[in-house]
PDB file of N, CA and C in Angstrom:
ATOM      1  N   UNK A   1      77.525  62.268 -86.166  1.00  0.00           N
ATOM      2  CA  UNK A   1      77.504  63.638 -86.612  1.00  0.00           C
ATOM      3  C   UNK A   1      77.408  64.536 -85.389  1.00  0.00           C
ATOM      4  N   UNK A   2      77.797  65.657 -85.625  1.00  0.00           N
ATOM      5  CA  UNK A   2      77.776  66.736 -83.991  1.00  0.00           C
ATOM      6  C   UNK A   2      76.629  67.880 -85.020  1.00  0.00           C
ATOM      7  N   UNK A   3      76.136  68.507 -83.937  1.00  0.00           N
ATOM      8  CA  UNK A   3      75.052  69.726 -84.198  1.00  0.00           C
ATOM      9  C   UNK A   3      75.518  70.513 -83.019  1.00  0.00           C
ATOM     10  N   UNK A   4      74.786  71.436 -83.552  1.00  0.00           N
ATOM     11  CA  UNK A   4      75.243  72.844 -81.894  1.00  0.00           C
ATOM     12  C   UNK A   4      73.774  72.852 -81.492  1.00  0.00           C
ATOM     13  N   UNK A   5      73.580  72.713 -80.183  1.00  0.00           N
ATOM     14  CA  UNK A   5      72.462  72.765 -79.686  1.00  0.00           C
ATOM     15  C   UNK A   5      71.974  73.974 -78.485  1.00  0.00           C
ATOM     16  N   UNK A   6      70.711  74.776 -78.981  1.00  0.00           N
ATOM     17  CA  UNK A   6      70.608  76.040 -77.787  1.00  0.00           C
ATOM     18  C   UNK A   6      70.151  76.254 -77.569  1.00  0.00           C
ATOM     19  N   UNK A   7      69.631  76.473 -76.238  1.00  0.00           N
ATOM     20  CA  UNK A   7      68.062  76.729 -75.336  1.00  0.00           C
ATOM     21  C   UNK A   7      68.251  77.910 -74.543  1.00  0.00           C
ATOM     22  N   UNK A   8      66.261  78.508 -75.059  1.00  0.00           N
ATOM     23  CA  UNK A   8      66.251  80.058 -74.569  1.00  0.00           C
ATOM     24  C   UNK A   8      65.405  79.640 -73.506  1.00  0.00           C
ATOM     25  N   UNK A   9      65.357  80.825 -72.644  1.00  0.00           N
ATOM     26  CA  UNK A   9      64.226  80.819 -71.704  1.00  0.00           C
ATOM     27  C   UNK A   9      64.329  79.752 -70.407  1.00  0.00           C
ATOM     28  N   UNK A  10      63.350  79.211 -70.480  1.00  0.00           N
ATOM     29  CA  UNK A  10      62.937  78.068 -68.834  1.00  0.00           C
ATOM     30  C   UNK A  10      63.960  77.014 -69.182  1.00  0.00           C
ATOM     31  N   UNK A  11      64.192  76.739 -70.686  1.00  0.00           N
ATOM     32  CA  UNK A  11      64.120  75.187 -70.794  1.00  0.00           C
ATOM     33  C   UNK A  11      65.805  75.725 -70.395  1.00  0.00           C
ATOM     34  N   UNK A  12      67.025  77.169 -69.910  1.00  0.00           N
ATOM     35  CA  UNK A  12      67.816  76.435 -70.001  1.00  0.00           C
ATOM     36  C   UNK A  12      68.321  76.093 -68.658  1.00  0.00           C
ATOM     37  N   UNK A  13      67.310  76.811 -67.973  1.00  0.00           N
ATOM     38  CA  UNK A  13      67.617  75.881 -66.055  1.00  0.00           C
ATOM     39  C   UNK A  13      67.558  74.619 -65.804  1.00  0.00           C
ATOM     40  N   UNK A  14      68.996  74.473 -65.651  1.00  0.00           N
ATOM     41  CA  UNK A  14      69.617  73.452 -64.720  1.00  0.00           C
ATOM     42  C   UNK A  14      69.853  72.671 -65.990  1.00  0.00           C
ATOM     43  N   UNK A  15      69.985  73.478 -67.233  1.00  0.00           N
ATOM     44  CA  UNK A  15      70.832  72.631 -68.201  1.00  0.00           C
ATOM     45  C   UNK A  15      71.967  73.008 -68.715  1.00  0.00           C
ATOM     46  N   UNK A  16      71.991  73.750 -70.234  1.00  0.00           N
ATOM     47  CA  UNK A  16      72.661  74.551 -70.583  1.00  0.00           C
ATOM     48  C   UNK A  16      72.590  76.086 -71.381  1.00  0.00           C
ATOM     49  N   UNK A  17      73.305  76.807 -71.957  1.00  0.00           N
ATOM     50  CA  UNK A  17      72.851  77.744 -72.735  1.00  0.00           C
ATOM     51  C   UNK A  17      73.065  77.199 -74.438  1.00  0.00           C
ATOM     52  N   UNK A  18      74.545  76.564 -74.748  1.00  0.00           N
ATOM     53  CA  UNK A  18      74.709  76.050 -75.571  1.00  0.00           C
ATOM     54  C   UNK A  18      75.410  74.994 -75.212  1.00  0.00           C
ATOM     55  N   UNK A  19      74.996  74.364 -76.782  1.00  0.00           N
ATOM     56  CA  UNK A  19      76.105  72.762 -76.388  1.00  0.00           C
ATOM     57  C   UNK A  19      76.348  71.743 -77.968  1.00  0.00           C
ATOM     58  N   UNK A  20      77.835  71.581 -77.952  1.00  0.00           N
ATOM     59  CA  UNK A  20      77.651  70.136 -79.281  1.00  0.00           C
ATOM     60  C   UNK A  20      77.476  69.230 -78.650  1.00  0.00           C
ATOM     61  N   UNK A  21      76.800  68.606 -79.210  1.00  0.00           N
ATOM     62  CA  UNK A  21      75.927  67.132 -79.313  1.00  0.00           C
ATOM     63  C   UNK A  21      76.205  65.952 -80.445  1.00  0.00           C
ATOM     64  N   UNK A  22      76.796  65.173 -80.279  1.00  0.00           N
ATOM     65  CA  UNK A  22      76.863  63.921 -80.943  1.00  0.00           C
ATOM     66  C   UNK A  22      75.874  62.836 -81.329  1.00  0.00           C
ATOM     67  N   UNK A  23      75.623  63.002 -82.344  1.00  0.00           N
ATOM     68  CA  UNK A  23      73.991  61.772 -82.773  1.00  0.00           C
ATOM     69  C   UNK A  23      74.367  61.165 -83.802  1.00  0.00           C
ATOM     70  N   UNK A  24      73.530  60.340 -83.814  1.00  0.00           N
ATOM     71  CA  UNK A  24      73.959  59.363 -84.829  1.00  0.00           C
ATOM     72  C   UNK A  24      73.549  59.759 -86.554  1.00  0.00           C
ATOM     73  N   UNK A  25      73.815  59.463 -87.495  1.00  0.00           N
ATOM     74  CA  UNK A  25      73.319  59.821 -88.449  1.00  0.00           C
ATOM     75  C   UNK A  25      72.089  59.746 -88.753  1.00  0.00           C
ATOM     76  N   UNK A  26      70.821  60.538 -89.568  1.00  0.00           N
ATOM     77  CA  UNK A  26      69.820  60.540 -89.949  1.00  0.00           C
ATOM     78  C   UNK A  26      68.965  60.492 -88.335  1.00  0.00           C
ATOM     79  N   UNK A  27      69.400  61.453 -87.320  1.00  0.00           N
ATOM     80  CA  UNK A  27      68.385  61.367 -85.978  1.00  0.00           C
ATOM     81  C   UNK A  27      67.364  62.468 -86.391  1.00  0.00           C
ATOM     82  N   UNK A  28      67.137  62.734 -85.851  1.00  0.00           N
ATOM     83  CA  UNK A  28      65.599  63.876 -85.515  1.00  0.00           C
ATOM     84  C   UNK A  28      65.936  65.005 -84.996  1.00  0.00           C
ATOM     85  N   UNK A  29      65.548  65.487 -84.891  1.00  0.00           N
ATOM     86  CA  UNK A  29      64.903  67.051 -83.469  1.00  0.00           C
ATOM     87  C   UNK A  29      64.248  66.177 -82.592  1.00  0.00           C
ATOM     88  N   UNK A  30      63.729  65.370 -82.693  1.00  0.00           N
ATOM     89  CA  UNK A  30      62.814  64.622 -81.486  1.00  0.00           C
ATOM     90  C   UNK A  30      64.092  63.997 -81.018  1.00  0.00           C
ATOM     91  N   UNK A  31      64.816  63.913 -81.405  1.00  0.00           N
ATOM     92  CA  UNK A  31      66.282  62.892 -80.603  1.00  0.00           C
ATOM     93  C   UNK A  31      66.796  63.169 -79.954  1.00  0.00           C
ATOM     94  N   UNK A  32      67.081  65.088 -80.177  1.00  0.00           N
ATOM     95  CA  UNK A  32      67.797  66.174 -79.058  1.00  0.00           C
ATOM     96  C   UNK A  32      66.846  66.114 -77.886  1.00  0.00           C
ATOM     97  N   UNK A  33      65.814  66.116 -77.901  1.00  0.00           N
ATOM     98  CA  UNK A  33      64.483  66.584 -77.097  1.00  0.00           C
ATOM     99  C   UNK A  33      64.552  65.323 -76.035  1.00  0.00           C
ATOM    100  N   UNK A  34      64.808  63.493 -76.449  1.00  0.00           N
ATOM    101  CA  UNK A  34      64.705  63.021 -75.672  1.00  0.00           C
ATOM    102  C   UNK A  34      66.360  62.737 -75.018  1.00  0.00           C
ATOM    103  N   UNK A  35      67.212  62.718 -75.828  1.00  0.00           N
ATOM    104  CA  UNK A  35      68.829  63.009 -75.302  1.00  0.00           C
ATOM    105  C   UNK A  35      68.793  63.708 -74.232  1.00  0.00           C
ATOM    106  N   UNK A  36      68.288  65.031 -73.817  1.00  0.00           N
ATOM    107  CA  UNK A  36      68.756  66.244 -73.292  1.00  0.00           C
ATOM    108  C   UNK A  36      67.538  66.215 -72.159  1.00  0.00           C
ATOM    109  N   UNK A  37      66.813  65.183 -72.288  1.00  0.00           N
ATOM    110  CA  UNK A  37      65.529  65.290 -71.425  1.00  0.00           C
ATOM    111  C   UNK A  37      64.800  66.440 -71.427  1.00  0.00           C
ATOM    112  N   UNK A  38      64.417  67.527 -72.273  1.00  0.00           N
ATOM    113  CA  UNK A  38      63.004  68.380 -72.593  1.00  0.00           C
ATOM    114  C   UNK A  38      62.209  68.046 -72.420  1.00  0.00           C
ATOM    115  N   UNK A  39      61.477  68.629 -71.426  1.00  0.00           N
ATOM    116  CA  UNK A  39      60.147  68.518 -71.593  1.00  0.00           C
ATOM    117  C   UNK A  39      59.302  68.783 -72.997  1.00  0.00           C
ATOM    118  N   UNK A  40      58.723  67.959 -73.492  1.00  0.00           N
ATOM    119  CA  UNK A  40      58.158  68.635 -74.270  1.00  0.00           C
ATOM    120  C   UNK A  40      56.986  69.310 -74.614  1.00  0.00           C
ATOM    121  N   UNK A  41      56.016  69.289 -73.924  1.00  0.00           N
ATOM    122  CA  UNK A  41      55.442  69.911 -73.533  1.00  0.00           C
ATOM    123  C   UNK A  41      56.139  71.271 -73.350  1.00  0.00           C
ATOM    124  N   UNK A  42      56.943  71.933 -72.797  1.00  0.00           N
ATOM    125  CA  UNK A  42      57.236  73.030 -72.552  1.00  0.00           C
ATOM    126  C   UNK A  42      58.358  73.694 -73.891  1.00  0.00           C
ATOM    127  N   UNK A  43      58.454  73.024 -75.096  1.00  0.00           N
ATOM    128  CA  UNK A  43      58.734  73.638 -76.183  1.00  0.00           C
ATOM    129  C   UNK A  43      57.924  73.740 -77.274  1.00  0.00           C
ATOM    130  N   UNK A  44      58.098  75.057 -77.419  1.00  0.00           N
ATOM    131  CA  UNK A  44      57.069  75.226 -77.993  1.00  0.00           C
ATOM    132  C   UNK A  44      57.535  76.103 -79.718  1.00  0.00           C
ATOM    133  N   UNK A  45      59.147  76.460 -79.882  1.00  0.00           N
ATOM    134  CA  UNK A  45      59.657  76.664 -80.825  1.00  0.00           C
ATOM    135  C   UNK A  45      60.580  75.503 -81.279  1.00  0.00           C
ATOM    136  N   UNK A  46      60.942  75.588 -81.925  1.00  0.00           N
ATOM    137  CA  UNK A  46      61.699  74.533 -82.635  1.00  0.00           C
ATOM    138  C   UNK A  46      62.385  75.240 -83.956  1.00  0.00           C
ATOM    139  N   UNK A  47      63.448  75.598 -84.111  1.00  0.00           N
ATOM    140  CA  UNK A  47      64.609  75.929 -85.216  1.00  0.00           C
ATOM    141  C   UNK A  47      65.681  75.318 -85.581  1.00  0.00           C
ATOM    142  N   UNK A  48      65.739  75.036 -87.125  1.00  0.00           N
ATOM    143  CA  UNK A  48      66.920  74.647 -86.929  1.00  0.00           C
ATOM    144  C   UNK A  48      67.728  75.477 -88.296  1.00  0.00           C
ATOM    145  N   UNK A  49      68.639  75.854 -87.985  1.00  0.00           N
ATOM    146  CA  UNK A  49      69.467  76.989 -88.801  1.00  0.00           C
ATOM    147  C   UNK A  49      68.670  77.720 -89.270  1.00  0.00           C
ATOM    148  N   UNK A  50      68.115  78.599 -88.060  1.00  0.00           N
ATOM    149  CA  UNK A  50      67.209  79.902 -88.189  1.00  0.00           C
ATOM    150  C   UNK A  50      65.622  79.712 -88.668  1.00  0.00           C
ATOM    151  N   UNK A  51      65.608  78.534 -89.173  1.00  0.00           N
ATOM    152  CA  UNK A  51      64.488  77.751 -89.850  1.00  0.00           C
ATOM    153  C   UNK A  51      62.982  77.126 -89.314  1.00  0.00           C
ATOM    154  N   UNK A  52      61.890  77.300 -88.698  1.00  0.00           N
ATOM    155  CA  UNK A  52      61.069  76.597 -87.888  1.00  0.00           C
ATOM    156  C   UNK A  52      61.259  75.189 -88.780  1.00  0.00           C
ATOM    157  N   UNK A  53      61.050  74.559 -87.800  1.00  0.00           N
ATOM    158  CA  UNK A  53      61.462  72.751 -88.088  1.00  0.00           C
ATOM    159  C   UNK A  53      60.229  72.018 -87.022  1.00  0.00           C
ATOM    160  N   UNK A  54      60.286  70.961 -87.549  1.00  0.00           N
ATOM    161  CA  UNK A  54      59.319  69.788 -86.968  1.00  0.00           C
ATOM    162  C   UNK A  54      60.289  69.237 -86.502  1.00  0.00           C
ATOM    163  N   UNK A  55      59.497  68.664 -85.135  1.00  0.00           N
ATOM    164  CA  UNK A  55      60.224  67.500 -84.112  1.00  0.00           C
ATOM    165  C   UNK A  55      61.085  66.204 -85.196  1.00  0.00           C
ATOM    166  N   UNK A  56      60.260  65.806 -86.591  1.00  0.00           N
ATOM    167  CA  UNK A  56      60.743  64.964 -87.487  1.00  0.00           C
ATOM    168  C   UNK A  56      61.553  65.037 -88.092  1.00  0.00           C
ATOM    169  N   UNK A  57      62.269  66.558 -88.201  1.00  0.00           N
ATOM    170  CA  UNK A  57      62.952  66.514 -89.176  1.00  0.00           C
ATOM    171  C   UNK A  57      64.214  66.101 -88.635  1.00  0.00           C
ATOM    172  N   UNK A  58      64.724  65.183 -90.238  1.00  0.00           N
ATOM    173  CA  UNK A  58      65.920  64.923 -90.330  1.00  0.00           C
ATOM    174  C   UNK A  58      67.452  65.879 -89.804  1.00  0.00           C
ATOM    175  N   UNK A  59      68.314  65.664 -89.058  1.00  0.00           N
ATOM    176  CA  UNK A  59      69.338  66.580 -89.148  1.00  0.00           C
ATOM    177  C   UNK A  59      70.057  66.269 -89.556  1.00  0.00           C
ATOM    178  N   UNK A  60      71.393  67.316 -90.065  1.00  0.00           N
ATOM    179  CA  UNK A  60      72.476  67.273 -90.642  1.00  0.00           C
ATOM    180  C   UNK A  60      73.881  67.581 -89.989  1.00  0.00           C
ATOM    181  N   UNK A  61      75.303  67.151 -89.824  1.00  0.00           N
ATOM    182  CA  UNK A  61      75.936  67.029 -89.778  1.00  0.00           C
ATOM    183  C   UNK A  61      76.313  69.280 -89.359  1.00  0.00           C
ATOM    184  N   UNK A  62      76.707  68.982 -87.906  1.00  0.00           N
ATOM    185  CA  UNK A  62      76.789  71.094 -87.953  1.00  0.00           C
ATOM    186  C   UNK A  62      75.577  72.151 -88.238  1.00  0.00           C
ATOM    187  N   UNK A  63      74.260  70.846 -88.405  1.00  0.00           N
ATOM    188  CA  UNK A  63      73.210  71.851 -88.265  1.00  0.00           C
ATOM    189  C   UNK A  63      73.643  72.872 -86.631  1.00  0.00           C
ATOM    190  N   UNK A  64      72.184  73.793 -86.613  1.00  0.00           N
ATOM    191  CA  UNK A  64      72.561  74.431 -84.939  1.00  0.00           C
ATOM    192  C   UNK A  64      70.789  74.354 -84.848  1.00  0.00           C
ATOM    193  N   UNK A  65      70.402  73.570 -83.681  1.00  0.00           N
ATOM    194  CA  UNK A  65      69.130  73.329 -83.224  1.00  0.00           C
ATOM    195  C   UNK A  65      68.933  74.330 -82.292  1.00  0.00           C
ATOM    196  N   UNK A  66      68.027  75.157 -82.211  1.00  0.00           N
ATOM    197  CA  UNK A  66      67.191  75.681 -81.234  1.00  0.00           C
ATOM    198  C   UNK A  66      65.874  75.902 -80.693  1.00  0.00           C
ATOM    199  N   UNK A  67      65.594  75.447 -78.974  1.00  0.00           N
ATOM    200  CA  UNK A  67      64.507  75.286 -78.563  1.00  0.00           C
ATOM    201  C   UNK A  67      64.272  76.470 -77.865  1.00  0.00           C
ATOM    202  N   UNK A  68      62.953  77.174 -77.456  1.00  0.00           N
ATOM    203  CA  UNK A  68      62.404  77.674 -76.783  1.00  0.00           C
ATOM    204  C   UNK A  68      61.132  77.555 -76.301  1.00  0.00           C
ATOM    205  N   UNK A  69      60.914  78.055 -75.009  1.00  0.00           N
ATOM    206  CA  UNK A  69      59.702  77.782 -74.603  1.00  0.00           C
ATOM    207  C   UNK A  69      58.401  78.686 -75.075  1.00  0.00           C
ATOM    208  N   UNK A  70      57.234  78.783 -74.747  1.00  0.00           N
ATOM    209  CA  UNK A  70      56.690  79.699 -75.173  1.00  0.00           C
ATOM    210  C   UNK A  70      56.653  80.837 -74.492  1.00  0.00           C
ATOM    211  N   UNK A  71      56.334  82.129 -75.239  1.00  0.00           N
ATOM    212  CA  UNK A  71      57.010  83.494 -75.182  1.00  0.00           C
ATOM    213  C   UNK A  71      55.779  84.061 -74.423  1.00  0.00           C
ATOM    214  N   UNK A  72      55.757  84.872 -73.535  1.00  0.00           N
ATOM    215  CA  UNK A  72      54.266  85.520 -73.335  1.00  0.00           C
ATOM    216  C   UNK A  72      54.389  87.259 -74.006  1.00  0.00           C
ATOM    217  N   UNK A  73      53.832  87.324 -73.743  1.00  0.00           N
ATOM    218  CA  UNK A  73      53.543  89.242 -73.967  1.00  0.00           C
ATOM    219  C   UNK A  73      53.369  90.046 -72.835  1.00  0.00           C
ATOM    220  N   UNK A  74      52.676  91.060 -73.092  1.00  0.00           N
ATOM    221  CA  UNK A  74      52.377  92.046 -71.953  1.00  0.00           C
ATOM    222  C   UNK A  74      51.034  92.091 -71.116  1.00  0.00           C
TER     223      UNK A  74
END
């Protein structure tokens, strides 16, 4: 299955901004995270089709995953 995958902030130095990704059926959010080498520790959002999501959840076929790091304020 392919997903669109997109990172804000820190996590997208020295990677990408967006990207499809090929996984196997029934992978994770934790699957992108170790595919793509994230730290994880340093994500601290997790979306998937606009949606907050757990590292567990199941994906689907053209979902669009997005990570970010955490946000500060003023």
């Amino acid at each position: 299955m392919e997903v669109n995958v997109k990172l804000f902030g820190d996590l997208r130095e020295g990677r990408f901004e967006e990207k499809k990704t090929v996984l196997e059926e029934n992978s994770r959010v934790i699957d992108i995270i170790h595919q793509h080498n994230l730290p994880l520790d340093k994500v601290a959002i997790c979306m998937v089709n606009s949606c907050q999501a757990e590292f567990g959840q199941i994906l689907k076929n053209h979902d669009i995953v997005a990570f970010s790091p955490p946000v500060g304020g003023m």
